[in-house]
N, C-alpha and C. Protein backbone atom coordinates (compact mmCIF):
# COMPACT_ATOMS: atom_id res chain seq x y z
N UNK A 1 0.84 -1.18 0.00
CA UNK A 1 0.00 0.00 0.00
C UNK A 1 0.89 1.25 0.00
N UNK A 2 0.16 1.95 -0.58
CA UNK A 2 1.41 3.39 -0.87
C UNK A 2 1.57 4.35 0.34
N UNK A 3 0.21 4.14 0.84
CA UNK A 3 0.58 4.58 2.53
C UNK A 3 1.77 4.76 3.24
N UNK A 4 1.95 3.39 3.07
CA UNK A 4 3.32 2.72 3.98
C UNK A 4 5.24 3.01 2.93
N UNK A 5 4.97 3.49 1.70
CA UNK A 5 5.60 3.25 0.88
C UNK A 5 6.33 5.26 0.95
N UNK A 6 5.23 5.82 1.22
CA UNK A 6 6.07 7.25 1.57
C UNK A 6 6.25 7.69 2.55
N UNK A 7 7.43 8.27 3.18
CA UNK A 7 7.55 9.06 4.41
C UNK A 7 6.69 9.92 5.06
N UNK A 8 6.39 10.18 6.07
CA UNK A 8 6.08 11.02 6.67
C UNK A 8 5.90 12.45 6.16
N UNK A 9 7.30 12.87 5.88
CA UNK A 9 7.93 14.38 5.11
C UNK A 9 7.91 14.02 4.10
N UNK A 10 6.77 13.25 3.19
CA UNK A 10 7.19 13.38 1.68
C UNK A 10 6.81 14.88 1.17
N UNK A 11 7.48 15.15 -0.22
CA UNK A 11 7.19 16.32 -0.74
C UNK A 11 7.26 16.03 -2.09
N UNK A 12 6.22 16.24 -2.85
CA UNK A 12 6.30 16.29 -4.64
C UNK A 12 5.78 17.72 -4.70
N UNK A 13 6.42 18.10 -6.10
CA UNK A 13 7.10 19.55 -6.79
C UNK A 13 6.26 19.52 -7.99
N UNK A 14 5.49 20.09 -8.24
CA UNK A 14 5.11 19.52 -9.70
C UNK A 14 5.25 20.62 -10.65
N UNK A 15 5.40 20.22 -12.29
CA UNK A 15 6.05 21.11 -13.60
C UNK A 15 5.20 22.51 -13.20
N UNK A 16 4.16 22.78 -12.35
CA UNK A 16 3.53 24.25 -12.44
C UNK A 16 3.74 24.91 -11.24
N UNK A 17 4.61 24.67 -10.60
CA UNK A 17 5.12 24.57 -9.08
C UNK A 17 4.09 24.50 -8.00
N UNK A 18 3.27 23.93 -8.09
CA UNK A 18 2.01 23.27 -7.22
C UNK A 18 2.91 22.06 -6.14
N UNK A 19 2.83 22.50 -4.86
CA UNK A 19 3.66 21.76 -3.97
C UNK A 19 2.24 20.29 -3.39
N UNK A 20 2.84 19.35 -3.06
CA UNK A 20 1.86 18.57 -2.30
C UNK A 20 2.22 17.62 -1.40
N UNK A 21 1.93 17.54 -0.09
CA UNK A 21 2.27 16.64 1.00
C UNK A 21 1.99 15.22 0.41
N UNK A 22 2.58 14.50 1.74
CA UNK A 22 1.56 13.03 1.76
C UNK A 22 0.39 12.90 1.79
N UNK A 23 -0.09 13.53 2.29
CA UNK A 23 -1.54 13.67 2.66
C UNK A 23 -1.80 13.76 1.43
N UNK A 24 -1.62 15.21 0.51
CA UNK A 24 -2.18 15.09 -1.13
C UNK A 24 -2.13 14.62 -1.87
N UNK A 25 -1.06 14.12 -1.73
CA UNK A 25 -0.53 12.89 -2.98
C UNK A 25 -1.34 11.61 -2.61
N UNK A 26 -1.32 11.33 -1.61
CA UNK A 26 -2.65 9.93 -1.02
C UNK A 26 -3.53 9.72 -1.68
N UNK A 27 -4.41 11.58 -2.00
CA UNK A 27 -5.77 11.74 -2.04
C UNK A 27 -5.58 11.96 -4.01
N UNK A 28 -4.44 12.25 -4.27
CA UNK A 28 -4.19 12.46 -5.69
C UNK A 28 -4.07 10.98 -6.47
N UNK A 29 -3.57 9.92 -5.74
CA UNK A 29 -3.53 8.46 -6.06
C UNK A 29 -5.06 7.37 -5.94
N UNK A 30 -5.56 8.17 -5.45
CA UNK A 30 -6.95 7.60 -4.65
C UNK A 30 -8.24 7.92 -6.19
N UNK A 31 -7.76 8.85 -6.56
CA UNK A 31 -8.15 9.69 -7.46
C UNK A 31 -8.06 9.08 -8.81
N UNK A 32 -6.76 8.69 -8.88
CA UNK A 32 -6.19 8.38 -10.48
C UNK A 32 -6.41 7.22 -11.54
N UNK A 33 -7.30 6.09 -10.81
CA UNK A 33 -7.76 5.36 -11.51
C UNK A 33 -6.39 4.45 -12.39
N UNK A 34 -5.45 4.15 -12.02
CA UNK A 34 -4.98 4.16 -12.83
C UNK A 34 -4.65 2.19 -13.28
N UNK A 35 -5.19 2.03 -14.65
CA UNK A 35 -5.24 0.51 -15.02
C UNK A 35 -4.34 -0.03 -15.29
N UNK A 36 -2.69 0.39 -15.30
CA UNK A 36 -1.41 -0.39 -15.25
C UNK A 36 -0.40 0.74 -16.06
N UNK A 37 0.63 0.32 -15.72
CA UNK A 37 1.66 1.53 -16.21
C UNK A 37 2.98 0.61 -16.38
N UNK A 38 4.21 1.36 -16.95
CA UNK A 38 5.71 0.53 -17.52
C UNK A 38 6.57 2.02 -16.74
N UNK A 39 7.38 1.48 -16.30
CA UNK A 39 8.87 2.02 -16.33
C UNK A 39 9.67 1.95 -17.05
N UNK A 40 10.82 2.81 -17.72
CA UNK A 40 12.04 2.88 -17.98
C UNK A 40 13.12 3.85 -18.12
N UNK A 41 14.36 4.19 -18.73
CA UNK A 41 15.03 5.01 -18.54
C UNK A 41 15.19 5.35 -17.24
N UNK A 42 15.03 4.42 -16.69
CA UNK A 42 15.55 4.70 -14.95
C UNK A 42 17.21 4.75 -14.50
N UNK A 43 17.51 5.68 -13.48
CA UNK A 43 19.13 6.03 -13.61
C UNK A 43 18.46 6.77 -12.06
N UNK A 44 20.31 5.69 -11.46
CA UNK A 44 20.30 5.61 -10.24
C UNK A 44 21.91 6.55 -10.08
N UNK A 45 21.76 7.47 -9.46
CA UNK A 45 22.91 8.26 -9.08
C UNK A 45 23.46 8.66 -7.59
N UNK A 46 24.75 7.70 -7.37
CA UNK A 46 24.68 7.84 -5.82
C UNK A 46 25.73 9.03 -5.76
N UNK A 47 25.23 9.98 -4.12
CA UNK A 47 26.25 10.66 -3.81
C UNK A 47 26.58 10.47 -2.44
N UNK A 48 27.91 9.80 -2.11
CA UNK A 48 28.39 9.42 -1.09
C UNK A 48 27.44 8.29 -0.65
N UNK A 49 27.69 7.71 0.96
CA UNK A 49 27.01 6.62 0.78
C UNK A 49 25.44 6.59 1.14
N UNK A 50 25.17 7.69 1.67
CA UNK A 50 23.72 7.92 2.15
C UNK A 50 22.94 8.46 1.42
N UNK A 51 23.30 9.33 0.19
CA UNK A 51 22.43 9.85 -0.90
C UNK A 51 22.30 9.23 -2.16
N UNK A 52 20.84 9.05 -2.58
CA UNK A 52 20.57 8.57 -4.05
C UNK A 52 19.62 9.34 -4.90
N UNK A 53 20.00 9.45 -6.12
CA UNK A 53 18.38 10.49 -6.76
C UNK A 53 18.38 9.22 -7.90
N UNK A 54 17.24 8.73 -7.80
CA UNK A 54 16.77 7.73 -8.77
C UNK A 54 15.95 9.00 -10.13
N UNK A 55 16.17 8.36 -11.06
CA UNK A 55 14.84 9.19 -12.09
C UNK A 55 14.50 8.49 -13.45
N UNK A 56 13.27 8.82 -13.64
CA UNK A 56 12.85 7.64 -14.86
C UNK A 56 11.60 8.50 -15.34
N UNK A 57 11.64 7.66 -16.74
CA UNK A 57 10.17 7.85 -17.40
C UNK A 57 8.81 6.79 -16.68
N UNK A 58 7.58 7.54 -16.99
CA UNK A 58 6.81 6.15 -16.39
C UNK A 58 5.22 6.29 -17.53
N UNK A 59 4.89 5.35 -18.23
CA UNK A 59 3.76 5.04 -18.84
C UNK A 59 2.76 4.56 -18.21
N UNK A 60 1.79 5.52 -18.16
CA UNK A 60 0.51 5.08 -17.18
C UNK A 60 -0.57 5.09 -18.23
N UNK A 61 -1.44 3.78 -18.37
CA UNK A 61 -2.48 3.68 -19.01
C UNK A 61 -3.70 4.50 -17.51
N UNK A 62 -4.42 5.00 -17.96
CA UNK A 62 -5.84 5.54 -16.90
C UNK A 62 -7.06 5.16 -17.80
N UNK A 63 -7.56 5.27 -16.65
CA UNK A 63 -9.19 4.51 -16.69
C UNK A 63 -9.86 6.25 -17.51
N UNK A 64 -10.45 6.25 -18.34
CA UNK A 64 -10.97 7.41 -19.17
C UNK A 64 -10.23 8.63 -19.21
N UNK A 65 -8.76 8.41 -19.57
CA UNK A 65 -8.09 9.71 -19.34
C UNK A 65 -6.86 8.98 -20.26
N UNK A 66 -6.78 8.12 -20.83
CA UNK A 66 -6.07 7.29 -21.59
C UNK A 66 -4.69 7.24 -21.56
N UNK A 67 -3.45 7.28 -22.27
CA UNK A 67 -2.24 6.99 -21.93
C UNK A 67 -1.57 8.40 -21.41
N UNK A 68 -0.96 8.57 -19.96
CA UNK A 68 -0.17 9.89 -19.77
C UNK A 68 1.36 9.46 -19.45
N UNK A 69 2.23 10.26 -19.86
CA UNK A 69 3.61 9.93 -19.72
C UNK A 69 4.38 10.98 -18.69
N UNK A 70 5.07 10.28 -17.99
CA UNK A 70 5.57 10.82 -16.76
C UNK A 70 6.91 10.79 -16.63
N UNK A 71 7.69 12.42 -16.20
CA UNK A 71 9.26 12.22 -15.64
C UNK A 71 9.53 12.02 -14.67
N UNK A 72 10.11 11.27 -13.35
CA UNK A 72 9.65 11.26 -11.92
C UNK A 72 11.58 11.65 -11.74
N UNK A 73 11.43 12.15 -10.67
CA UNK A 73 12.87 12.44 -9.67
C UNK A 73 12.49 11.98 -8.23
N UNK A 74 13.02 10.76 -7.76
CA UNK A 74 13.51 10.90 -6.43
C UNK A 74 14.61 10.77 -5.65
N UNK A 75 14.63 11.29 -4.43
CA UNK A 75 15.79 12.14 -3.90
C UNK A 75 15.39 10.60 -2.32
N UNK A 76 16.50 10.11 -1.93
CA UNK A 76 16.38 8.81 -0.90
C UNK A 76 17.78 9.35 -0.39
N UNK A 77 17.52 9.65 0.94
CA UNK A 77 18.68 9.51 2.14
C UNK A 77 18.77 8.58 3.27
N UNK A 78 19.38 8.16 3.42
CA UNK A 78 19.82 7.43 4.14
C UNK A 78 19.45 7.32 5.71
């Protein structure tokens, strides 16, 4: 469950600078209908041993909103 899958302090940034907690992003996933999706171009970049910024493309088929394509950045410390 994605609940359990983000921190506490999560934070997403989005392309119109619209900020959103966990809490929104919960209620933004709850929302999205979404009927299966692909990853790739994923690239893992470590700095030192406690920092990583993963980032990838992601293909999401949605339920009446049809195929949307996604750049994701995340930032994982240690």
């Amino acid at each position: 469950m994605i609940e359990h899958d983000l921190p506490d302090d999560f934070l997403a940034v989005f392309p119109d600078g619209r900020v959103a907690n966990k809490q929104m992003e919960l209620e933004n996933v709850r929302h999205a209908e979404i009927e299966s999706y692909t990853t790739d171009e994923v690239q893992v970049h470590w700095y030192s041993d406690t920092v990583a910024v993963v980032n990838f493309r992601m293909m999401l088929n949605m339920k009446e909103r049809g195929q949307k394509q996604v750049r994701d950045l995340h930032v994982y410390i240690k």
